[in-house]
N, C-alpha and C. Protein backbone atom coordinates (compact mmCIF):
# COMPACT_ATOMS: atom_id res chain seq x y z
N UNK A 1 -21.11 94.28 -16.36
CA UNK A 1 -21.14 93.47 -17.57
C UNK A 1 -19.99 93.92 -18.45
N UNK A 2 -19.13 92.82 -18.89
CA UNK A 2 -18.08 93.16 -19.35
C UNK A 2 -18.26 93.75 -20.98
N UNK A 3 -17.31 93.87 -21.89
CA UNK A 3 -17.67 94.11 -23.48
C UNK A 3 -18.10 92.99 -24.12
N UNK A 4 -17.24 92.03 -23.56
CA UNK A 4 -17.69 90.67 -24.07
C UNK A 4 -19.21 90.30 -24.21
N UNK A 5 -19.68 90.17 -22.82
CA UNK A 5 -20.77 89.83 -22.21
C UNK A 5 -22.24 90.53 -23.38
N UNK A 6 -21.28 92.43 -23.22
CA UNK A 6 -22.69 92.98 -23.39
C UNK A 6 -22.69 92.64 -25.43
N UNK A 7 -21.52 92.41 -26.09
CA UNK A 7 -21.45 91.94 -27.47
C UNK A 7 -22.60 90.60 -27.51
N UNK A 8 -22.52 89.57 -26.83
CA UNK A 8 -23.24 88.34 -26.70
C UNK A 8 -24.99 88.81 -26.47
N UNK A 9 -24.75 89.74 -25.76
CA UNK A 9 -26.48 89.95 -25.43
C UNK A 9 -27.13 91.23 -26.48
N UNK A 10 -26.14 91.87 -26.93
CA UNK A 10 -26.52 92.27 -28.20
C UNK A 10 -26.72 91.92 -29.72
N UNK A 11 -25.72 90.42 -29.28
CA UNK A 11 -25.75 89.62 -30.56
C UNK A 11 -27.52 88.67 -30.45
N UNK A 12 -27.49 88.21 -29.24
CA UNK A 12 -28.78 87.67 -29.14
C UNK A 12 -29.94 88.38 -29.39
N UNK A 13 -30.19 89.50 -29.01
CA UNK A 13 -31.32 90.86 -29.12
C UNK A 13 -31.37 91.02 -30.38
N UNK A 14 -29.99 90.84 -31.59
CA UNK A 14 -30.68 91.15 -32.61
C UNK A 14 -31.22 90.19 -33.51
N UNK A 15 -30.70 88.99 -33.24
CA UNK A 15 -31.33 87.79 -33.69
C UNK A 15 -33.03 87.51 -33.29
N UNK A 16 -33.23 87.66 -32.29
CA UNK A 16 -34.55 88.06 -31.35
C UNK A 16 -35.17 89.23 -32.10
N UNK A 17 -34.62 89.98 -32.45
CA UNK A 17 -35.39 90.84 -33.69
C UNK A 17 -35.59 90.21 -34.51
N UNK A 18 -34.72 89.84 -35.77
CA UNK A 18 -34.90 89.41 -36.74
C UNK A 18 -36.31 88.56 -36.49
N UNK A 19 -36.04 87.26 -35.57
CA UNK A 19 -37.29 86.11 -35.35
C UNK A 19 -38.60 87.24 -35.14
N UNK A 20 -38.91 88.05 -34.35
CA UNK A 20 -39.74 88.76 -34.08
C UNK A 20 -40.32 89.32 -35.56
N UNK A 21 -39.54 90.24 -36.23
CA UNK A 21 -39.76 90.40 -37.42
C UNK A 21 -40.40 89.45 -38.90
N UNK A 22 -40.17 88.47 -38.59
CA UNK A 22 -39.98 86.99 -39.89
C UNK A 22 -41.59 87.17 -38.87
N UNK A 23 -41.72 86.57 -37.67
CA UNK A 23 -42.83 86.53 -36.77
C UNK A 23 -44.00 87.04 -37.52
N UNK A 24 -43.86 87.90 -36.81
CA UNK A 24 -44.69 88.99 -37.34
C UNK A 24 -45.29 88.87 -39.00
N UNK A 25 -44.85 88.66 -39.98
CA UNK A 25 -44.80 89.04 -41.47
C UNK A 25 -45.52 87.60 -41.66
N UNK A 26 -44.16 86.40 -41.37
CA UNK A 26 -45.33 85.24 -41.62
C UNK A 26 -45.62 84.02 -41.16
N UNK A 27 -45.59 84.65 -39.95
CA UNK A 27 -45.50 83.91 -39.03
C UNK A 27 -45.20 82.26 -38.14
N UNK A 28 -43.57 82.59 -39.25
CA UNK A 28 -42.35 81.84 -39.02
C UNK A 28 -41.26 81.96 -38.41
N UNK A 29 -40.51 81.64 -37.80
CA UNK A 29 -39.31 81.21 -37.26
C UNK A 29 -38.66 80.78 -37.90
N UNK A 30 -37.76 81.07 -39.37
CA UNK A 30 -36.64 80.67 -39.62
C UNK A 30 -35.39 79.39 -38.92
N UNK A 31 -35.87 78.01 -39.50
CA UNK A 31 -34.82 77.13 -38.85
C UNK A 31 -33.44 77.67 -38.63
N UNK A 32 -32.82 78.46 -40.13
CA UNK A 32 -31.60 78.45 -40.23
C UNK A 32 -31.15 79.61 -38.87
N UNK A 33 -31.95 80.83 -39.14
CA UNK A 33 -31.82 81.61 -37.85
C UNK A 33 -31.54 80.99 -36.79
N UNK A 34 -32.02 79.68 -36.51
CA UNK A 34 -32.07 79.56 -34.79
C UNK A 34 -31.13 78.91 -34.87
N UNK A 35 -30.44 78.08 -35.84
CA UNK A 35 -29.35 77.24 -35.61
C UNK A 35 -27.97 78.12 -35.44
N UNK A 36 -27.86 79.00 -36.81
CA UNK A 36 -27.11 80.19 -36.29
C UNK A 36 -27.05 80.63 -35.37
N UNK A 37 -28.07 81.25 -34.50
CA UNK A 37 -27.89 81.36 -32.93
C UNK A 37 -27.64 80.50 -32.03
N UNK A 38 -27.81 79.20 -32.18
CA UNK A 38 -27.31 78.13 -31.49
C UNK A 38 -26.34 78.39 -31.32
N UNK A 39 -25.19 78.44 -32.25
CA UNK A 39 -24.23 78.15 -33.18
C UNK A 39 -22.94 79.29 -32.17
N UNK A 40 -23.89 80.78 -32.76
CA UNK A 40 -23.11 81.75 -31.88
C UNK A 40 -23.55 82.00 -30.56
N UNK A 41 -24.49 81.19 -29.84
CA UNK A 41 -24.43 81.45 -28.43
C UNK A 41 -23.82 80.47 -27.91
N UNK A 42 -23.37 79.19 -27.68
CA UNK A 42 -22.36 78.60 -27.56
C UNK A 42 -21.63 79.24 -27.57
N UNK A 43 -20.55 79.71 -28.93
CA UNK A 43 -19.31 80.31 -28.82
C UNK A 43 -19.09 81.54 -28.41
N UNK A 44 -19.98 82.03 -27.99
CA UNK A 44 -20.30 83.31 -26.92
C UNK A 44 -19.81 83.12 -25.93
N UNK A 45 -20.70 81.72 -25.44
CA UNK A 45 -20.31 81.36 -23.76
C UNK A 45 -19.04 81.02 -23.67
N UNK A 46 -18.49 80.07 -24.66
CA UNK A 46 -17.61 79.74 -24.64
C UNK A 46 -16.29 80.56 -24.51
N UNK A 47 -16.49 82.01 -25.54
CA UNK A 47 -15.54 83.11 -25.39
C UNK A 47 -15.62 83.81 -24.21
N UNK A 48 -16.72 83.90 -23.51
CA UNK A 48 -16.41 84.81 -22.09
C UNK A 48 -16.66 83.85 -21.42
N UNK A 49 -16.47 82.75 -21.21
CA UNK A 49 -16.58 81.85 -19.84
C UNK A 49 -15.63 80.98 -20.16
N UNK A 50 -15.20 80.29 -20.73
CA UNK A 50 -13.86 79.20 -21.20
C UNK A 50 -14.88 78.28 -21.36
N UNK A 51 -14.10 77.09 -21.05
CA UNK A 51 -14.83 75.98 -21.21
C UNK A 51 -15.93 75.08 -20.72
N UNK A 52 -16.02 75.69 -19.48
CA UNK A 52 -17.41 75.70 -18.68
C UNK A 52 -18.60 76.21 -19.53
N UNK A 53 -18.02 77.73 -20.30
CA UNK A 53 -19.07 78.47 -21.02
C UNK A 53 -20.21 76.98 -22.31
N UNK A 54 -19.31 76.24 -22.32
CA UNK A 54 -20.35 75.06 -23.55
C UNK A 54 -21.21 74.53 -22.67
N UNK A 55 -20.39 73.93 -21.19
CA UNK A 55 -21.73 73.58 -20.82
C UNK A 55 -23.13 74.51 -20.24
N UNK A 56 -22.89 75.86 -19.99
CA UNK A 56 -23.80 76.56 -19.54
C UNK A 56 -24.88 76.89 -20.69
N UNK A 57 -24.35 77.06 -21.86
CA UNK A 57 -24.83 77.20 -23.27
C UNK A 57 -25.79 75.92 -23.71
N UNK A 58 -25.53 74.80 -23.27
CA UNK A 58 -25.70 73.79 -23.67
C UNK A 58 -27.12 73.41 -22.55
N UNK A 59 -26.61 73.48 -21.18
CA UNK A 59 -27.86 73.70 -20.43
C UNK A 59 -28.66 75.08 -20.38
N UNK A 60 -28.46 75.79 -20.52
CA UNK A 60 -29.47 76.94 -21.19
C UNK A 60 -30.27 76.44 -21.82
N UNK A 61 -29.72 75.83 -23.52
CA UNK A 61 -30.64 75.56 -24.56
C UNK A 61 -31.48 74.94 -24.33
N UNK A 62 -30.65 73.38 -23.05
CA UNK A 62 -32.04 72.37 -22.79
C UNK A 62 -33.18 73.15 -21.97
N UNK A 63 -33.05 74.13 -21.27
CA UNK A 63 -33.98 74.82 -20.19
C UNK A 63 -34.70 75.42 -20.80
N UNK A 64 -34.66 76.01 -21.71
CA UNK A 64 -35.42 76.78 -22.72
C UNK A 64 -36.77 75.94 -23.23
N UNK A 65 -35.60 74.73 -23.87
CA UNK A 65 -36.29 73.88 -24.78
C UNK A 65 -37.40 73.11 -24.00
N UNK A 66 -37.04 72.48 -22.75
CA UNK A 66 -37.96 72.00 -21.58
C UNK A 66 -38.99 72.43 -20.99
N UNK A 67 -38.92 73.94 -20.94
CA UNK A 67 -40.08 74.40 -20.53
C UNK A 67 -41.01 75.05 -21.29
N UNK A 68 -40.57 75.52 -22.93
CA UNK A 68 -41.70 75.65 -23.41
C UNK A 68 -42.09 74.30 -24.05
N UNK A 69 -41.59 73.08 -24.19
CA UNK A 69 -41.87 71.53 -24.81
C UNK A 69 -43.72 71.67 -24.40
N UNK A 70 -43.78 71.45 -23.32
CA UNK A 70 -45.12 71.00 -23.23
C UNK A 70 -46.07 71.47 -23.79
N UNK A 71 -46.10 72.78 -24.08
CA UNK A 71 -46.92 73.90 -24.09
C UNK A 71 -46.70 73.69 -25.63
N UNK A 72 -45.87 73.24 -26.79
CA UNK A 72 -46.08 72.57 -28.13
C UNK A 72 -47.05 71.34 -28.06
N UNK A 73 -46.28 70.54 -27.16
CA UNK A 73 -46.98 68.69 -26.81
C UNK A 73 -48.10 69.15 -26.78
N UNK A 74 -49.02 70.28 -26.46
CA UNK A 74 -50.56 70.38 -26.05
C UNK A 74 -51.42 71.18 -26.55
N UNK A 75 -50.59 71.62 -28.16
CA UNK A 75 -50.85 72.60 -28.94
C UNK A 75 -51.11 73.68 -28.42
N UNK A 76 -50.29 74.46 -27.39
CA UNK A 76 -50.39 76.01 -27.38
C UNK A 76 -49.73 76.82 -27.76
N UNK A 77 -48.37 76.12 -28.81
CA UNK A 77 -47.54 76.60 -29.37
C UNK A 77 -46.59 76.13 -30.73
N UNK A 78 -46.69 76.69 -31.36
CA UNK A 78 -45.54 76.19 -32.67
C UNK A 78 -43.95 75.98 -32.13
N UNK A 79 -43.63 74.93 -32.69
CA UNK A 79 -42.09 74.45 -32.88
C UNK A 79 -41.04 75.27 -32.79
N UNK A 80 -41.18 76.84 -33.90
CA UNK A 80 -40.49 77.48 -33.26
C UNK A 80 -40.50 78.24 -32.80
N UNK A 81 -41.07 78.66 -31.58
CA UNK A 81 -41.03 79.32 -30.37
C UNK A 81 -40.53 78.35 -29.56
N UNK A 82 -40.63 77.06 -29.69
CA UNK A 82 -39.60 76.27 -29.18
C UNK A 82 -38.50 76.32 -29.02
N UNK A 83 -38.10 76.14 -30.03
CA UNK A 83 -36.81 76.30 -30.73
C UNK A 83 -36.18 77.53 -30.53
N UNK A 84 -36.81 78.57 -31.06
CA UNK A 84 -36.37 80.19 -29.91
C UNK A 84 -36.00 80.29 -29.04
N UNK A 85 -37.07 79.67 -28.17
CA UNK A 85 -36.59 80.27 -26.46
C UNK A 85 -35.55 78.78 -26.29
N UNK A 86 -35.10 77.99 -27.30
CA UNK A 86 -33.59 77.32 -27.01
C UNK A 86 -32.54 78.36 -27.53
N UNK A 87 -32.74 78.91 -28.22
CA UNK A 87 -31.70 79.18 -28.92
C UNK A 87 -31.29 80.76 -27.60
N UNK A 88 -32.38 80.96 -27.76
CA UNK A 88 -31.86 82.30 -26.43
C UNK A 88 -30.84 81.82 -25.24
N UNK A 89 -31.74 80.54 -24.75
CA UNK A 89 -30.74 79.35 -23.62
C UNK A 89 -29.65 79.85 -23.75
N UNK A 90 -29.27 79.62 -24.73
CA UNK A 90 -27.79 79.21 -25.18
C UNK A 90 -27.00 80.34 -25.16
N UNK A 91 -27.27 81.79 -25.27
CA UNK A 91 -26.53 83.21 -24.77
C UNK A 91 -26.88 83.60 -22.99
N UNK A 92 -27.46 82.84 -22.42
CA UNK A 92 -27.55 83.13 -20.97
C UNK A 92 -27.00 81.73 -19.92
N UNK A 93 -26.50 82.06 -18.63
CA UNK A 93 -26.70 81.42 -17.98
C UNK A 93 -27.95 80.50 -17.78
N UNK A 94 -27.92 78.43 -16.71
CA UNK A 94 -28.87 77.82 -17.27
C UNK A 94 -29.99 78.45 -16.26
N UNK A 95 -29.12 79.47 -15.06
CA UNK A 95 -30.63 80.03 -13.91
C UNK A 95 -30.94 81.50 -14.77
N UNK A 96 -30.43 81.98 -15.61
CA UNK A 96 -30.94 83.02 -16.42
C UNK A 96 -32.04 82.60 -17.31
N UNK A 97 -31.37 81.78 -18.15
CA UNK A 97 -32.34 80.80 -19.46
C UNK A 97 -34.10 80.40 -18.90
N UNK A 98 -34.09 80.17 -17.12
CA UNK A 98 -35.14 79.82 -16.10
C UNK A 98 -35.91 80.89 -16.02
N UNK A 99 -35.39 81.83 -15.53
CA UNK A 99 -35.90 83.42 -15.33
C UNK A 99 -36.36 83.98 -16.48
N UNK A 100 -35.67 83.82 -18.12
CA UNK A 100 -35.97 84.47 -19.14
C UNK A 100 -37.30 83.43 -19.89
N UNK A 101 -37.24 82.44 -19.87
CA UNK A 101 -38.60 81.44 -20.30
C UNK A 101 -39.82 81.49 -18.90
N UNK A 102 -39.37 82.40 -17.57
CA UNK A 102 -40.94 82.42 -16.58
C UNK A 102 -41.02 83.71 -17.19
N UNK A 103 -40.03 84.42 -17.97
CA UNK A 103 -40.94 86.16 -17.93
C UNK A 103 -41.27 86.22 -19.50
N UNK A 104 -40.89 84.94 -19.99
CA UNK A 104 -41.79 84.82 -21.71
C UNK A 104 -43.20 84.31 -21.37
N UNK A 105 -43.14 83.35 -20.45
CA UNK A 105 -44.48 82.52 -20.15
C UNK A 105 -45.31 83.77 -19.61
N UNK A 106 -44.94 84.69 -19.23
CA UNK A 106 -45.58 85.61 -18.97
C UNK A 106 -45.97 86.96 -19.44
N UNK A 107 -45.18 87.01 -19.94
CA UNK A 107 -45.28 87.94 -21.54
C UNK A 107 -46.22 87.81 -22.53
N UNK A 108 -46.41 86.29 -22.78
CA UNK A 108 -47.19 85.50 -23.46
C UNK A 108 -48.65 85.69 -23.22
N UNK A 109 -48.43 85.85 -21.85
CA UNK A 109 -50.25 85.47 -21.04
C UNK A 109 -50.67 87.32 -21.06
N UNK A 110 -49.88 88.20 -20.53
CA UNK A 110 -50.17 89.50 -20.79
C UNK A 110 -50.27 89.94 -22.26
N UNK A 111 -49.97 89.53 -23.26
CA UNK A 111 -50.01 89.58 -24.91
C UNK A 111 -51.19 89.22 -25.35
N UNK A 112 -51.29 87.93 -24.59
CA UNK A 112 -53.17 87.19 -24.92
C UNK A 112 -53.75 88.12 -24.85
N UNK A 113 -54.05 88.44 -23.29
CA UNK A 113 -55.26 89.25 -22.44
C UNK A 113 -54.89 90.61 -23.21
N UNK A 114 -54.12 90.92 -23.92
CA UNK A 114 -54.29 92.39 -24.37
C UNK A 114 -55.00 92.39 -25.89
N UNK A 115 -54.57 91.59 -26.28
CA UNK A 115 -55.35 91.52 -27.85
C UNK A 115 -56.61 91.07 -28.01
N UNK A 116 -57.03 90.26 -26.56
CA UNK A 116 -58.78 89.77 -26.46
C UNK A 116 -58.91 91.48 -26.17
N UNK A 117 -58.61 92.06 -24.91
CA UNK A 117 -59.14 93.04 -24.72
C UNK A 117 -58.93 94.28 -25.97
N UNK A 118 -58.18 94.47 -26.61
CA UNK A 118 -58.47 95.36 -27.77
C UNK A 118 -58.97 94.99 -29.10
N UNK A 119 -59.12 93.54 -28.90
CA UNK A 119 -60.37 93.42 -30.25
C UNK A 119 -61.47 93.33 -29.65
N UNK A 120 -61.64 93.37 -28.24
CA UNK A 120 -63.28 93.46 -27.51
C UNK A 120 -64.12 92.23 -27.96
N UNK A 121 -63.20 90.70 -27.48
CA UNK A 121 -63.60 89.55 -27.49
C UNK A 121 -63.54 89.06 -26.14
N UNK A 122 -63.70 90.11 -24.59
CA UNK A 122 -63.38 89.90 -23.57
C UNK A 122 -64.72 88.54 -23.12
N UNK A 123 -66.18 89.36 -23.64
CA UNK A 123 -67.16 88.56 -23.27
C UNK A 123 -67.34 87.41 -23.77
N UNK A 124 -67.32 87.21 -25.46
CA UNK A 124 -66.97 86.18 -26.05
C UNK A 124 -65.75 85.11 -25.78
N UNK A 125 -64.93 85.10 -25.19
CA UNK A 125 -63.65 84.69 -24.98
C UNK A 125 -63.91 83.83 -23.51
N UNK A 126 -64.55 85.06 -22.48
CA UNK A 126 -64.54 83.97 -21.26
C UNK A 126 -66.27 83.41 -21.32
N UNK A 127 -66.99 83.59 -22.49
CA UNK A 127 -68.15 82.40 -22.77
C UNK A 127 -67.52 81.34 -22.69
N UNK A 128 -66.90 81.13 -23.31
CA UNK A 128 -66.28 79.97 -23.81
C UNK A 128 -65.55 79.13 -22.96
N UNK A 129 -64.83 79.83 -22.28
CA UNK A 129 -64.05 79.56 -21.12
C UNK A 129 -64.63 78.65 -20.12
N UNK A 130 -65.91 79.70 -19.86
CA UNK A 130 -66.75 79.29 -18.82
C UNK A 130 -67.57 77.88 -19.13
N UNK A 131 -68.43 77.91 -20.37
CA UNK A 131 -68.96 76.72 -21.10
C UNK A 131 -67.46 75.34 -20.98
N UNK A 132 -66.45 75.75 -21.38
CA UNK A 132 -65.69 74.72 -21.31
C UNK A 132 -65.22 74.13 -20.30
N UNK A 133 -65.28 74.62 -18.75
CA UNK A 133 -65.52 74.97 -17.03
C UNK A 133 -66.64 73.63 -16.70
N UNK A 134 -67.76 74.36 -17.25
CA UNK A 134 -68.96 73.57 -16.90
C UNK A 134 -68.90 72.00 -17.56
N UNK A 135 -68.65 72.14 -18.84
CA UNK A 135 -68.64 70.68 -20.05
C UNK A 135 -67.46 70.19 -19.53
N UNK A 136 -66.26 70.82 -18.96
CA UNK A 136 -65.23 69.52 -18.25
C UNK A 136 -64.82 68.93 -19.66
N UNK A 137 -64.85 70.14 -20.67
CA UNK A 137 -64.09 69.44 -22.10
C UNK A 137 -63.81 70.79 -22.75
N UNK A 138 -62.82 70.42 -23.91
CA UNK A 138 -62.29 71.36 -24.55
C UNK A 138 -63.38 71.95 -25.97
N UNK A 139 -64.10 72.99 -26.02
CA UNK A 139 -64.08 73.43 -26.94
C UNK A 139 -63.53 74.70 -28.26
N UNK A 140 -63.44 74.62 -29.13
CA UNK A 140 -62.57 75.16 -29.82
C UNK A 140 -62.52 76.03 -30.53
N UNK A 141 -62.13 77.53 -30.31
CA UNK A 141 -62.59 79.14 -30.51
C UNK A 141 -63.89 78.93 -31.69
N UNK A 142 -64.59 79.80 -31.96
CA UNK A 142 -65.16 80.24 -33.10
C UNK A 142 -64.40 80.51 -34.33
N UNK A 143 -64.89 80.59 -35.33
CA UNK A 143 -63.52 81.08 -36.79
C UNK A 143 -63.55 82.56 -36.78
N UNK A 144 -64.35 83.25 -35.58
CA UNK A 144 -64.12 84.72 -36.00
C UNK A 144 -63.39 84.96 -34.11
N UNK A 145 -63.30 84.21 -33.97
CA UNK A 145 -62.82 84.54 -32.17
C UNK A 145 -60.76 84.62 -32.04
N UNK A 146 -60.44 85.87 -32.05
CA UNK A 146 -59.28 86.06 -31.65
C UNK A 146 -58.72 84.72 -31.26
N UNK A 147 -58.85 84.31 -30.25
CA UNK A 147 -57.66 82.85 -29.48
C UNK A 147 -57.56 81.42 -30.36
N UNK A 148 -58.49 81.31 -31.75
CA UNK A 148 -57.84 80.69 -32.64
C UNK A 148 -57.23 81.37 -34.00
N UNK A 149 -56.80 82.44 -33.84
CA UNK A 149 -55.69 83.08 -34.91
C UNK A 149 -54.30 82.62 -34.50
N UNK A 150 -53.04 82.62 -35.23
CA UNK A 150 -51.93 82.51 -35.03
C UNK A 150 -51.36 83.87 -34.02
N UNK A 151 -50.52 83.56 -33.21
CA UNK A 151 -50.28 84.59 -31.69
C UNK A 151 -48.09 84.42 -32.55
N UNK A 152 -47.99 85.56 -32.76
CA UNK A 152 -46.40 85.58 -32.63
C UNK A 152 -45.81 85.87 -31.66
N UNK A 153 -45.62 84.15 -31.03
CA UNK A 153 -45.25 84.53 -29.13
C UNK A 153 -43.83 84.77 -29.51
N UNK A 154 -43.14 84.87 -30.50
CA UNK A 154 -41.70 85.36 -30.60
C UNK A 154 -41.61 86.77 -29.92
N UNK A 155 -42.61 87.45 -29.82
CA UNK A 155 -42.63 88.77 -29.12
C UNK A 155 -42.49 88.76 -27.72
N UNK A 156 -43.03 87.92 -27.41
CA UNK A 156 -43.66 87.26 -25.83
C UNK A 156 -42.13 87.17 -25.24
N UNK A 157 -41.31 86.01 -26.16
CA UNK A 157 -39.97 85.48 -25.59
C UNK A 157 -38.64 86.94 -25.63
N UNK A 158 -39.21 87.62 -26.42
CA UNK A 158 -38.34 89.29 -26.72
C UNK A 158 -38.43 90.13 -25.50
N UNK A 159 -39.73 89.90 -25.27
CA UNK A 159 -39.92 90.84 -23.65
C UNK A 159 -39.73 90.36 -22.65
N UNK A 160 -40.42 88.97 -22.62
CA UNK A 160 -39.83 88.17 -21.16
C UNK A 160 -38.13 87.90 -21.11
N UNK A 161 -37.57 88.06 -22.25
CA UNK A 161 -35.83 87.94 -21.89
C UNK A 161 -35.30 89.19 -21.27
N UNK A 162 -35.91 90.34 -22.19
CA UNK A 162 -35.69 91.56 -21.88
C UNK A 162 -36.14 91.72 -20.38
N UNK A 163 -37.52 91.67 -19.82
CA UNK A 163 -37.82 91.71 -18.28
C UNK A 163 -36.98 90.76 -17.47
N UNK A 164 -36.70 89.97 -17.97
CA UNK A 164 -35.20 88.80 -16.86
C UNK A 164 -34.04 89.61 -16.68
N UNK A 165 -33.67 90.61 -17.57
CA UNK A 165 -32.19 91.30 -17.46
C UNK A 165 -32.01 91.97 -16.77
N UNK A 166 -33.38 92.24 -15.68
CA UNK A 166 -33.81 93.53 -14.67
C UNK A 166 -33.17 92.85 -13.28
N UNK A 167 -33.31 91.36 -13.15
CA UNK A 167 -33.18 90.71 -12.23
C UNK A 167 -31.24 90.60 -11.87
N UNK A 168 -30.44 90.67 -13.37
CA UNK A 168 -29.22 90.45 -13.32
C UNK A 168 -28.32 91.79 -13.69
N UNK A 169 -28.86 92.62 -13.83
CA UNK A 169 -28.11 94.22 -14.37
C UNK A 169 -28.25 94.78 -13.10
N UNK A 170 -27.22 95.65 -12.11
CA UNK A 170 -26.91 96.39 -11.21
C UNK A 170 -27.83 97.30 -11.68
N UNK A 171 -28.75 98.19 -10.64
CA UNK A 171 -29.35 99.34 -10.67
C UNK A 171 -28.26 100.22 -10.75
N UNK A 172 -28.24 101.60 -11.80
CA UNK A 172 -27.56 102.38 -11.38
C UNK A 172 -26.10 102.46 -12.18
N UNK A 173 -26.18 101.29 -12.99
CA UNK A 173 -24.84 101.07 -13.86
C UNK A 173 -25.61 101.66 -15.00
């Protein structure tokens, strides 16, 4: 990884903080943040790849944006975590951007299962599950049941980018 390269993925990581941080506190995503990162991951790509680099930037963002879309469309997620895992797109290749939104989607699902299991809503949690199994319909947490609180999957998309970099970094460098 060149200086270039590793400037771009340090520029992204700290933006990915920041969102993580705002996350966390109130559990927002800053528009202007993500456009700014739009903004400089484009001209990222663009500076270490030439002119090819817009379109890789450009399909990144849509890959991002595509695969967490549904998972907003079906309320399992806020807009911007949408919008996040575009804006990440846009500092990676579009088969990186693929790899870094399957190891958020998964980040996400290990983040769940850890916060049911340390608020010890494991039994309560798959009641529900199970009742909603049997009824062949959706019902909708309790007001004291963990899985309807707000989840800052901005964390989710921080680790699953971070676990994708394992797949493209030489062992040993």
């Amino acid at each position: 990884m060149g200086k270039e390269q590793l400037f771009v993925v340090a520029l992204m990581l700290g933006l990915l903080g920041i969102a993580v941080v705002s996350d966390l506190r109130r559990h927002r995503i800053p528009n202007l943040l993500v456009l700014v990162g739009l903004g400089l991951g484009i001209a990222g790509q663009v500076y270490s790849s030439g002119v090819i680099g817009f379109g890789y930037g450009l399909l990144g963002m849509l890959i991002g944006f595509a695969v967490f879309l549904p998972l907003y469309a079906f309320g399992g997620m806020a807009a911007g975590d949408v919008k996040l895992m575009a804006m990440v797109g846009t500092f990676l290749t579009p088969q990186h951007a693929l790899w870094a939104a399957f190891f958020s989607l998964i980040a996400g699902g290990a983040c769940g299962v850890l916060i049911v299991l340390v608020r010890g809503q494991v039994q309560q949690t798959m009641g529900r599950y199970w009742q909603m199994m049997r009824a062949r319909a959706y019902f909708s947490p309790a007001d004291d049941e963990v899985a309807g609180k707000p989840f800052p999957y901005s964390v989710a998309i921080l680790l699953g980018t971070l676990a994708s970099f394992y797949l493209w970094l030489p062992l040993g460098q």
